[in-house]
N, C-alpha and C. Protein backbone atom coordinates (compact mmCIF):
# COMPACT_ATOMS: atom_id res chain seq x y z
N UNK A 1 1.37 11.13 10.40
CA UNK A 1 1.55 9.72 10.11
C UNK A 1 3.00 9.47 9.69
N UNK A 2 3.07 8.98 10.59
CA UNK A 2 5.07 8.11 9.73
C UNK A 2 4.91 6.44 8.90
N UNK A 3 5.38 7.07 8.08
CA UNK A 3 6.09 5.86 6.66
C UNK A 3 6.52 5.05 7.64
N UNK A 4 6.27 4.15 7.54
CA UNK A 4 7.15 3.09 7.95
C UNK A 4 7.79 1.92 6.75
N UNK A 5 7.08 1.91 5.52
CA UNK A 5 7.77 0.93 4.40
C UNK A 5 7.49 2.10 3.13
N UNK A 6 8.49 2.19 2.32
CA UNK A 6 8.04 2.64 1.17
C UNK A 6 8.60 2.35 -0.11
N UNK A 7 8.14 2.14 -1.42
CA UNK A 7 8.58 1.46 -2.45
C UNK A 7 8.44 2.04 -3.48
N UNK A 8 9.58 2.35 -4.39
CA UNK A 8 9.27 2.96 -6.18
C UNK A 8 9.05 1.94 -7.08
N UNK A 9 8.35 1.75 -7.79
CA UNK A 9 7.95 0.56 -8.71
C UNK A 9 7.79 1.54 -10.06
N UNK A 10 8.48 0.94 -11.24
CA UNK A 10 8.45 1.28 -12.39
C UNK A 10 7.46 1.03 -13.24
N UNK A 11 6.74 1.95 -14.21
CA UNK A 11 6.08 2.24 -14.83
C UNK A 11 6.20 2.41 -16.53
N UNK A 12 5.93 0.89 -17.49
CA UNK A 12 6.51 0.52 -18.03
C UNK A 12 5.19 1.05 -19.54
N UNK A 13 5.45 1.47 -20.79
CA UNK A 13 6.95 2.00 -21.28
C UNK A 13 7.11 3.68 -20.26
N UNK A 14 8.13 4.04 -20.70
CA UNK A 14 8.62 5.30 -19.94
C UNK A 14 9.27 5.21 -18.80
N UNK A 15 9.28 6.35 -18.02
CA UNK A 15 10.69 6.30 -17.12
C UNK A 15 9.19 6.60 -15.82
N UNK A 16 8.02 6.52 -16.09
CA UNK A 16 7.08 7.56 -15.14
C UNK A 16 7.00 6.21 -13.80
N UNK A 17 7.02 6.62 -12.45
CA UNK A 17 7.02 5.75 -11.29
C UNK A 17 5.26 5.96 -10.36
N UNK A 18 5.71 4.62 -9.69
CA UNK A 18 4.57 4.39 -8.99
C UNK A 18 5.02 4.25 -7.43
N UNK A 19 4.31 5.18 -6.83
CA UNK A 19 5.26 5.38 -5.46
C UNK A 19 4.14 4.77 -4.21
N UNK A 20 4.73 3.51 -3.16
CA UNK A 20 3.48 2.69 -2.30
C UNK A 20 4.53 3.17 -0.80
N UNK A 21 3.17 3.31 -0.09
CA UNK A 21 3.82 3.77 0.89
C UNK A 21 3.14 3.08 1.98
N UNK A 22 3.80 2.35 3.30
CA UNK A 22 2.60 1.97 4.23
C UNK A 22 3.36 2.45 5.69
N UNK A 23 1.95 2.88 6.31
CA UNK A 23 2.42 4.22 7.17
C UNK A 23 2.19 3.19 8.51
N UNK A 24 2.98 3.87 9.94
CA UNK A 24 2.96 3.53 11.08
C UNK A 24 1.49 3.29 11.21
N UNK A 25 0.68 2.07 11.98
CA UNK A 25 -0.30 1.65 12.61
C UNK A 25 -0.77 2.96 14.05
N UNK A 26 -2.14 3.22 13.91
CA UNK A 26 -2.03 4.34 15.27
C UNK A 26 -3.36 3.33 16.05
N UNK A 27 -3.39 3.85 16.87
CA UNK A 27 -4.39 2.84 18.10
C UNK A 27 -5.42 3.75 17.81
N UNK A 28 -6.47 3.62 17.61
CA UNK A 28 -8.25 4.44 18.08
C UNK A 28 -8.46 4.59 19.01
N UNK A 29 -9.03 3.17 19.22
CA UNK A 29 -9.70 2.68 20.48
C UNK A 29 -8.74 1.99 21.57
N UNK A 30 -8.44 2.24 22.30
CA UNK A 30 -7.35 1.62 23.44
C UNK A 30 -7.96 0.10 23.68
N UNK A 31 -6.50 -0.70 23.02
CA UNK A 31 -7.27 -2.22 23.76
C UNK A 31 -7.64 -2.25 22.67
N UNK A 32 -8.19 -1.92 21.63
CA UNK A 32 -9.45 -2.60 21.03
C UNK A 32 -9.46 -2.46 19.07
N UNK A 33 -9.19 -1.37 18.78
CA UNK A 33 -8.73 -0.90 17.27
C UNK A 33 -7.63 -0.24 16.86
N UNK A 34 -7.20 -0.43 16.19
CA UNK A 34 -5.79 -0.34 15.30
C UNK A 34 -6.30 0.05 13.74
N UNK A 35 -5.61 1.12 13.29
CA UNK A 35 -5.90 1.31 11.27
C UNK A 35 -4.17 1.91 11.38
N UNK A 36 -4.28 1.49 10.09
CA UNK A 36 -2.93 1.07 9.29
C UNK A 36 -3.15 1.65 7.78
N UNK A 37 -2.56 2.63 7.61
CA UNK A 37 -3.00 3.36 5.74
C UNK A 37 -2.32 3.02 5.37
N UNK A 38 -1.97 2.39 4.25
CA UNK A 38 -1.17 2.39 2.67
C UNK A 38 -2.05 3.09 1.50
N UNK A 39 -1.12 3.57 0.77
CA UNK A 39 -1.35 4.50 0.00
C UNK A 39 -0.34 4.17 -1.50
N UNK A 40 -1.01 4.17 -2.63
CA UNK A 40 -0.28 3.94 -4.00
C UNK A 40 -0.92 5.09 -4.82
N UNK A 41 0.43 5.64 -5.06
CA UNK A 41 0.35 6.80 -6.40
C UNK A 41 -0.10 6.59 -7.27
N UNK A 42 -0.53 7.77 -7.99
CA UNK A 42 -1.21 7.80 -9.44
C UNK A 42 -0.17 7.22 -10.74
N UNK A 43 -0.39 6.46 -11.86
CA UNK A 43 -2.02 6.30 -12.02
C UNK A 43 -3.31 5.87 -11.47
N UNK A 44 -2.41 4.87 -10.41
CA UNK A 44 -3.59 3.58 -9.65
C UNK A 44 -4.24 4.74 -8.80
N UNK A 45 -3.30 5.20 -8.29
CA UNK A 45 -4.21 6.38 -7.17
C UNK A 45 -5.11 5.99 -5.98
N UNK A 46 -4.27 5.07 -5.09
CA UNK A 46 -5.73 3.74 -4.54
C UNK A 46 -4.58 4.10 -2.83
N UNK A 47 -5.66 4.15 -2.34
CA UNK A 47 -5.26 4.85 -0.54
C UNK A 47 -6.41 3.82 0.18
N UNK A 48 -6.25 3.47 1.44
CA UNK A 48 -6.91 2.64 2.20
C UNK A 48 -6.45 2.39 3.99
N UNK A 49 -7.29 2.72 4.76
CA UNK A 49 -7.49 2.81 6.17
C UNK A 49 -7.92 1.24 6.46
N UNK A 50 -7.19 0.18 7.35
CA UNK A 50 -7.70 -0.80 7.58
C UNK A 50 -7.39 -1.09 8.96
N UNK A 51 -8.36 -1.69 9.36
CA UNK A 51 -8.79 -1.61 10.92
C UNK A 51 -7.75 -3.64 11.05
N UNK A 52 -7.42 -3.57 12.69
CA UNK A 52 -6.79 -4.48 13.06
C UNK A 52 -7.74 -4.67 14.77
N UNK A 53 -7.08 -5.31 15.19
CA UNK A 53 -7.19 -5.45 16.62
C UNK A 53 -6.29 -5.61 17.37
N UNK A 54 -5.06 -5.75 16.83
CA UNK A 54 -3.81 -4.87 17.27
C UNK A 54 -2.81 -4.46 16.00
N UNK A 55 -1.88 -3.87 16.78
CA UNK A 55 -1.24 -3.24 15.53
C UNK A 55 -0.68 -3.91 14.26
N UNK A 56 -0.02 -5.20 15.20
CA UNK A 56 0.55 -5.73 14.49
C UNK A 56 -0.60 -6.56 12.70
N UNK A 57 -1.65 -7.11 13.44
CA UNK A 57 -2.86 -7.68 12.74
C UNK A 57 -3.25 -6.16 11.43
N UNK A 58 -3.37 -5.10 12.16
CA UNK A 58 -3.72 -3.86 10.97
C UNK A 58 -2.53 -3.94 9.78
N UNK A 59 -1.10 -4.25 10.52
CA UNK A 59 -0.91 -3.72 9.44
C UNK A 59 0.03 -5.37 8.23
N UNK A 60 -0.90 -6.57 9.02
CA UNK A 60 -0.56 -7.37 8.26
C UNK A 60 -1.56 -7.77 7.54
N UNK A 61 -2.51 -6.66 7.74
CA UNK A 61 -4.45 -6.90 6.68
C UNK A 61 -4.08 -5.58 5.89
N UNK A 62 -3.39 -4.63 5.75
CA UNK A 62 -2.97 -3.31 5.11
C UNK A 62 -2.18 -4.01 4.06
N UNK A 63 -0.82 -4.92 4.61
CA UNK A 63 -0.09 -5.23 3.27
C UNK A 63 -1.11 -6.23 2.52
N UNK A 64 -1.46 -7.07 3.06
CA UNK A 64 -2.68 -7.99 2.05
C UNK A 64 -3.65 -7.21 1.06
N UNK A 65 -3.48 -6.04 1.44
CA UNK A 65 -4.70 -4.81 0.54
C UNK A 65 -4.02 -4.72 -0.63
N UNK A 66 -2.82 -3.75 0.45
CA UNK A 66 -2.03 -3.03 -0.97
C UNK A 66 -1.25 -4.12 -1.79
N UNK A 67 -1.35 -5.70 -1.48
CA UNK A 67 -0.91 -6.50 -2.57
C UNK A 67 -1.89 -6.73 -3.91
N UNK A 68 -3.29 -6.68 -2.87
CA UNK A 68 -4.45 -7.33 -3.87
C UNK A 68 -4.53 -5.82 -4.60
N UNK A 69 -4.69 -4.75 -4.46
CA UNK A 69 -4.39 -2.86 -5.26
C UNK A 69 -3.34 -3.52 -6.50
N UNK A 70 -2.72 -3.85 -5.61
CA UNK A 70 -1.24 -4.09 -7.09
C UNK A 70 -1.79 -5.14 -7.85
N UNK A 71 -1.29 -6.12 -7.54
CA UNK A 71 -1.85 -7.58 -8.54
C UNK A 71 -2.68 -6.89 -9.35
N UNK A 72 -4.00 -6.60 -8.50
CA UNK A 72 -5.19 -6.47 -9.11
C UNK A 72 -5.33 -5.19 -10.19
N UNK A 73 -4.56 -4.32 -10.34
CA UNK A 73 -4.43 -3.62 -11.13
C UNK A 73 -4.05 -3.85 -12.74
N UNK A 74 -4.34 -2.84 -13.67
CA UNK A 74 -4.91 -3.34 -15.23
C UNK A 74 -3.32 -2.75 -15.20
N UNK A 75 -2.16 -2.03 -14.78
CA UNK A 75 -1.14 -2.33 -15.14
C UNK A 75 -0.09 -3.42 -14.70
N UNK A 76 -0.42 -3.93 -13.70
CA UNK A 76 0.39 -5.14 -13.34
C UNK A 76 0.24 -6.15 -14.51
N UNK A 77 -1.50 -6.48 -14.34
CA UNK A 77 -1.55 -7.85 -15.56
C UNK A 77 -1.08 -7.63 -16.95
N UNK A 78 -0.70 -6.15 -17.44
CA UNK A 78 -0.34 -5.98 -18.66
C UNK A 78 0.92 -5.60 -18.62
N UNK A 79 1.61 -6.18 -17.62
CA UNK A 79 3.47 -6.39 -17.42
C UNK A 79 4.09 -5.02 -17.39
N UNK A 80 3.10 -3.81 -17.01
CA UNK A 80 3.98 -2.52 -16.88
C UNK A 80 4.46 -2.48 -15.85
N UNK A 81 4.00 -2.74 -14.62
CA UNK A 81 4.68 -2.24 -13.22
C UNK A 81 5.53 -3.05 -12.73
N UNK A 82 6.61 -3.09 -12.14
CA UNK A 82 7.50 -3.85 -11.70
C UNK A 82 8.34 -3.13 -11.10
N UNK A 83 9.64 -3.85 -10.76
CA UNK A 83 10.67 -2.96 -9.65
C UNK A 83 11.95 -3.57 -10.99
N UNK A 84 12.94 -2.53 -11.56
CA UNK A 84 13.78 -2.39 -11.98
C UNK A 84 13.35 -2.60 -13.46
N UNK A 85 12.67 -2.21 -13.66
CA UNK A 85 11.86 -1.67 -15.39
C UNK A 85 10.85 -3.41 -15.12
């Protein structure tokens, strides 16, 4: 699988990081299915395969995941994670 986006997000108090990665889209089914993984480091520790119907669609339902993973996470709403502390 190739990275195609990847991001360090800080992990607030301390210096400890949160590393999101969203990987090249691969075809299944010819014509027909597309999955797209993103993947976020521990603590969240939250990985996810999402199906498209073309590539482009997988991996614009992949970033909608790994936004709702973040948001939705008990360190975002408690102002630890962010990009530059």
């Amino acid at each position: 699988m190739d990275i195609i986006g990847e991001l360090i997000l800080n992990l607030l108090p301390g210096s400890d990081t949160v590393t999101v990665r969203l990987f090249a889209p691969e075809e299944r089914v010819r014509g027909e299915l597309w999955v797209c993984r993103f993947e976020i480091s521990e603590p969240l520790d939250i990985s996810g395969d999402v199906n498209g119907s073309t590539s482009l669609q997988s991996i614009a339902l992949a970033l909608q995941c790994l936004s709702a993973a973040l948001y939705g996470s008990s360190e975002y709403r408690a102002g630890q994670l962010g990009i530059y502390g």
